[in-house]
N, C-alpha and C. Protein backbone atom coordinates (compact mmCIF):
# COMPACT_ATOMS: atom_id res chain seq x y z
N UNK A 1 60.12 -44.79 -33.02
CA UNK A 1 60.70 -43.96 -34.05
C UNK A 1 60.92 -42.56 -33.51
N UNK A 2 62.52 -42.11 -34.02
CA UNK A 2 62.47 -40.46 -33.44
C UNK A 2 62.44 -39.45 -34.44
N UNK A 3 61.96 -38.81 -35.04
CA UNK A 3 62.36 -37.68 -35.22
C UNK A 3 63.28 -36.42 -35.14
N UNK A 4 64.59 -36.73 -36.71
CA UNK A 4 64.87 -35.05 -35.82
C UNK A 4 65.37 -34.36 -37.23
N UNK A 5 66.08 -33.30 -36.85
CA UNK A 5 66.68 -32.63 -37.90
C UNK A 5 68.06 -32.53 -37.70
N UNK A 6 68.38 -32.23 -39.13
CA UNK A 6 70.10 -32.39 -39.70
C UNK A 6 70.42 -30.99 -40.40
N UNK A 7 71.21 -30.37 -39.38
CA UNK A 7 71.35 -29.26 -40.09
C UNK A 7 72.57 -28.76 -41.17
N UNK A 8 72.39 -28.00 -42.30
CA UNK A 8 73.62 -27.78 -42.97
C UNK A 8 74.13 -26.48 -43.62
N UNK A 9 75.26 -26.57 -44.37
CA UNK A 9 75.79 -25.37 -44.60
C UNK A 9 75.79 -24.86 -45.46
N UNK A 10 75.93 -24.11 -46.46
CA UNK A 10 76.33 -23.73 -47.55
C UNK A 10 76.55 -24.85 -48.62
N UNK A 11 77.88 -25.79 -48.17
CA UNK A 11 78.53 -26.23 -49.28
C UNK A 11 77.94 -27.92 -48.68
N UNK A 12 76.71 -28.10 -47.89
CA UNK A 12 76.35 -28.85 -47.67
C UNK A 12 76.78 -29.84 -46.51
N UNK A 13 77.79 -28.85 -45.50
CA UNK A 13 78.69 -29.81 -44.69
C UNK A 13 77.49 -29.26 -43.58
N UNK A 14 77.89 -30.64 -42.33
CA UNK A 14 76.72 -30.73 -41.38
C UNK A 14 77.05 -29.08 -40.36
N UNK A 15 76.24 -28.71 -39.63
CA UNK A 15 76.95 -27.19 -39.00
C UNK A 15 75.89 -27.58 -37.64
N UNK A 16 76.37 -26.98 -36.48
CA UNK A 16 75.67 -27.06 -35.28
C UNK A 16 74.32 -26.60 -35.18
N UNK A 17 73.39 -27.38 -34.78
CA UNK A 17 71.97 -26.20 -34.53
C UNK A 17 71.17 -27.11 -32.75
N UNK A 18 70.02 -26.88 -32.83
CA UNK A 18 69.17 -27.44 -31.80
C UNK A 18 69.12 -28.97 -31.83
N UNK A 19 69.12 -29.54 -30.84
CA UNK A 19 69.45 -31.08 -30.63
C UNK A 19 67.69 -31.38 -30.10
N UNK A 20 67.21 -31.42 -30.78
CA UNK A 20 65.11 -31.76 -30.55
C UNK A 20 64.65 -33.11 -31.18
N UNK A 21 64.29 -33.73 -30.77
CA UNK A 21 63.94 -35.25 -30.87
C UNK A 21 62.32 -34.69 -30.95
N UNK A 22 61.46 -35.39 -31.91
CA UNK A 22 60.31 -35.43 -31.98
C UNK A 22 59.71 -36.55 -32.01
N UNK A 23 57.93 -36.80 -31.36
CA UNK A 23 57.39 -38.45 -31.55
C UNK A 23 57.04 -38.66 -32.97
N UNK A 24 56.40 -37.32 -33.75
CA UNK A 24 56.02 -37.54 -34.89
C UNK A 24 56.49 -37.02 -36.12
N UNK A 25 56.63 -37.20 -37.31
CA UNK A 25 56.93 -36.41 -38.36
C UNK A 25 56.22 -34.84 -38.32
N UNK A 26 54.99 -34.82 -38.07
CA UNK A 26 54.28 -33.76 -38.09
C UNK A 26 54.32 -32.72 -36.61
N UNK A 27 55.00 -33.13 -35.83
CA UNK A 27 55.54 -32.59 -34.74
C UNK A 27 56.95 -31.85 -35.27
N UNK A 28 58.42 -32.66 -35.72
CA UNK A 28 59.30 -31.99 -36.25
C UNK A 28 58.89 -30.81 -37.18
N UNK A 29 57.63 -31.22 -38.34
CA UNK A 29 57.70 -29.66 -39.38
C UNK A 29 57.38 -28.59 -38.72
N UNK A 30 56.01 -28.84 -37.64
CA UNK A 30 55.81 -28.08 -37.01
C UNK A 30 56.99 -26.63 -36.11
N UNK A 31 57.64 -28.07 -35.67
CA UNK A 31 58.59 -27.22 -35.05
C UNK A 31 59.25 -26.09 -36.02
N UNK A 32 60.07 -26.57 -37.13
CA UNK A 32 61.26 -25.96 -38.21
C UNK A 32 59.91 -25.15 -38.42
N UNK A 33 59.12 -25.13 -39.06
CA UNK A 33 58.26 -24.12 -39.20
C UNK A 33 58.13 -22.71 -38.74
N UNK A 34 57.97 -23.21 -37.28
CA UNK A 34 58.61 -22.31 -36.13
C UNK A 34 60.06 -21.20 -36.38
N UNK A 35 60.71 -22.37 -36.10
CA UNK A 35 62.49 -21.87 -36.31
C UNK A 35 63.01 -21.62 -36.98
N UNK A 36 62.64 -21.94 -38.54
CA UNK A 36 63.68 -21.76 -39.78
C UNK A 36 64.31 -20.58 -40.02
N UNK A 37 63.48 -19.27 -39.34
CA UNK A 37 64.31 -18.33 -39.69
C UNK A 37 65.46 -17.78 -39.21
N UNK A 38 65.46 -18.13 -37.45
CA UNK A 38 66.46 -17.94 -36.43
C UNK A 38 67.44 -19.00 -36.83
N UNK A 39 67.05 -20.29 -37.34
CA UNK A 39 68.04 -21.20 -37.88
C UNK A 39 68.88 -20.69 -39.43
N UNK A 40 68.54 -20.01 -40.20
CA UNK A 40 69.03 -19.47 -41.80
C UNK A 40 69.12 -18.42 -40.94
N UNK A 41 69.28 -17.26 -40.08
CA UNK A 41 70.00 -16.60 -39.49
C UNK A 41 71.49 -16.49 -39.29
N UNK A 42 71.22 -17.80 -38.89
CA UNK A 42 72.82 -18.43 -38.12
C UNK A 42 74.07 -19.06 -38.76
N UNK A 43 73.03 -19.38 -40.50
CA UNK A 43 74.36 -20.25 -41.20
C UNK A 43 73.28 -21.37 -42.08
N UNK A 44 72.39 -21.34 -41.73
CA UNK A 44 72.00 -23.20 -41.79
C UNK A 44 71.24 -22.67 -42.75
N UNK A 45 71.57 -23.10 -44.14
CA UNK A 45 71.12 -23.14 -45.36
C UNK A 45 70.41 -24.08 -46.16
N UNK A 46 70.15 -25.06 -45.64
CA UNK A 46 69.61 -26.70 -45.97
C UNK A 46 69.09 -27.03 -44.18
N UNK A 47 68.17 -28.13 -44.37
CA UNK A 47 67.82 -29.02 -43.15
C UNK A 47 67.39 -30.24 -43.87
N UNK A 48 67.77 -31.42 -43.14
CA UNK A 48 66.93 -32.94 -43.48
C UNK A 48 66.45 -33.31 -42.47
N UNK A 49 65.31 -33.66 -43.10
CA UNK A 49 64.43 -34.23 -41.63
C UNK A 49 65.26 -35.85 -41.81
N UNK A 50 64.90 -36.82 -40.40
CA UNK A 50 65.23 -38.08 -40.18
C UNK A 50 64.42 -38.55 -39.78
N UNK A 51 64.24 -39.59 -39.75
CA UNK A 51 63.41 -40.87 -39.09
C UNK A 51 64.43 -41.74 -38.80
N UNK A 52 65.28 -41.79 -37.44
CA UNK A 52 65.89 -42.47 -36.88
C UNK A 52 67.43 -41.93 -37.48
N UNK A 53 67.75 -42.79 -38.44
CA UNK A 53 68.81 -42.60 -39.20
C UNK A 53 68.80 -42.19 -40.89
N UNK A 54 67.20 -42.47 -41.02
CA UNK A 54 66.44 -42.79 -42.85
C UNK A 54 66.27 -41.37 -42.73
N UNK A 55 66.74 -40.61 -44.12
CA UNK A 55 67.04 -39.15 -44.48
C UNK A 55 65.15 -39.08 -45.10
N UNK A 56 64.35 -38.57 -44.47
CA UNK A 56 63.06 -38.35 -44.95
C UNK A 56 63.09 -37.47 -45.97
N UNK A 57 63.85 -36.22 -46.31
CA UNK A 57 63.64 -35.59 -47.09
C UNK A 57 64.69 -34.35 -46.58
N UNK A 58 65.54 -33.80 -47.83
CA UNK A 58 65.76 -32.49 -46.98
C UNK A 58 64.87 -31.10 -48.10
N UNK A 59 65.15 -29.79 -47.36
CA UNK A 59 64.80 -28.82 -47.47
C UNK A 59 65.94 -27.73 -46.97
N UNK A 60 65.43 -26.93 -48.16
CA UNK A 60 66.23 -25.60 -48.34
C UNK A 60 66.00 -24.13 -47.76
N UNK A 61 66.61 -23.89 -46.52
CA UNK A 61 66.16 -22.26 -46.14
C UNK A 61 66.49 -21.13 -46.71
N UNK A 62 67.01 -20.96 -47.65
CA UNK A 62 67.05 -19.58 -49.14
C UNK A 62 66.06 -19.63 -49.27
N UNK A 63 65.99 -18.30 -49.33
CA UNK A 63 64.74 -17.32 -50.10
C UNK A 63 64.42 -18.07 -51.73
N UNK A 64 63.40 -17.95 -52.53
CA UNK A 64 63.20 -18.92 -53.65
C UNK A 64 63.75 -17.33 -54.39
N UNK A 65 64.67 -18.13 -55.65
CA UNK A 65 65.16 -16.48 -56.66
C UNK A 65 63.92 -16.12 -57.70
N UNK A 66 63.73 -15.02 -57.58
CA UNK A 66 62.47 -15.00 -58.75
C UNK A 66 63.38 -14.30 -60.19
């Protein structure tokens, strides 16, 4: 099984980011953990994690509105 991330845009269309293959789920968060901010820097407003091709979950890099 690989691990990776799917990055996206605004209006939800896919947009270029880091091409990182991980062994574990808990290896990928780790990573975005890391990166999310240099990644929502650049454009990338959403991420989905994968397991191979199976959409594990996505997540949102906006600030939460209070």
């Amino acid at each position: 099984m690989a691990w990776s991330w799917r990055y996206e845009g605004a209006n939800g269309e896919s947009v270029d980011g880091p091409t990182e293959s991980f062994g574990s789920q808990a290896d990928a968060e780790s990573w975005i953990g890391q990166t999310w901010r240099e990644l929502a820097a650049s454009g990338v407003t959403s991420v989905a994690l994968l397991e191979d091709d199976r959409v594990e979950y996505r997540m949102s890099l906006l600030p939460v509105a209070e």
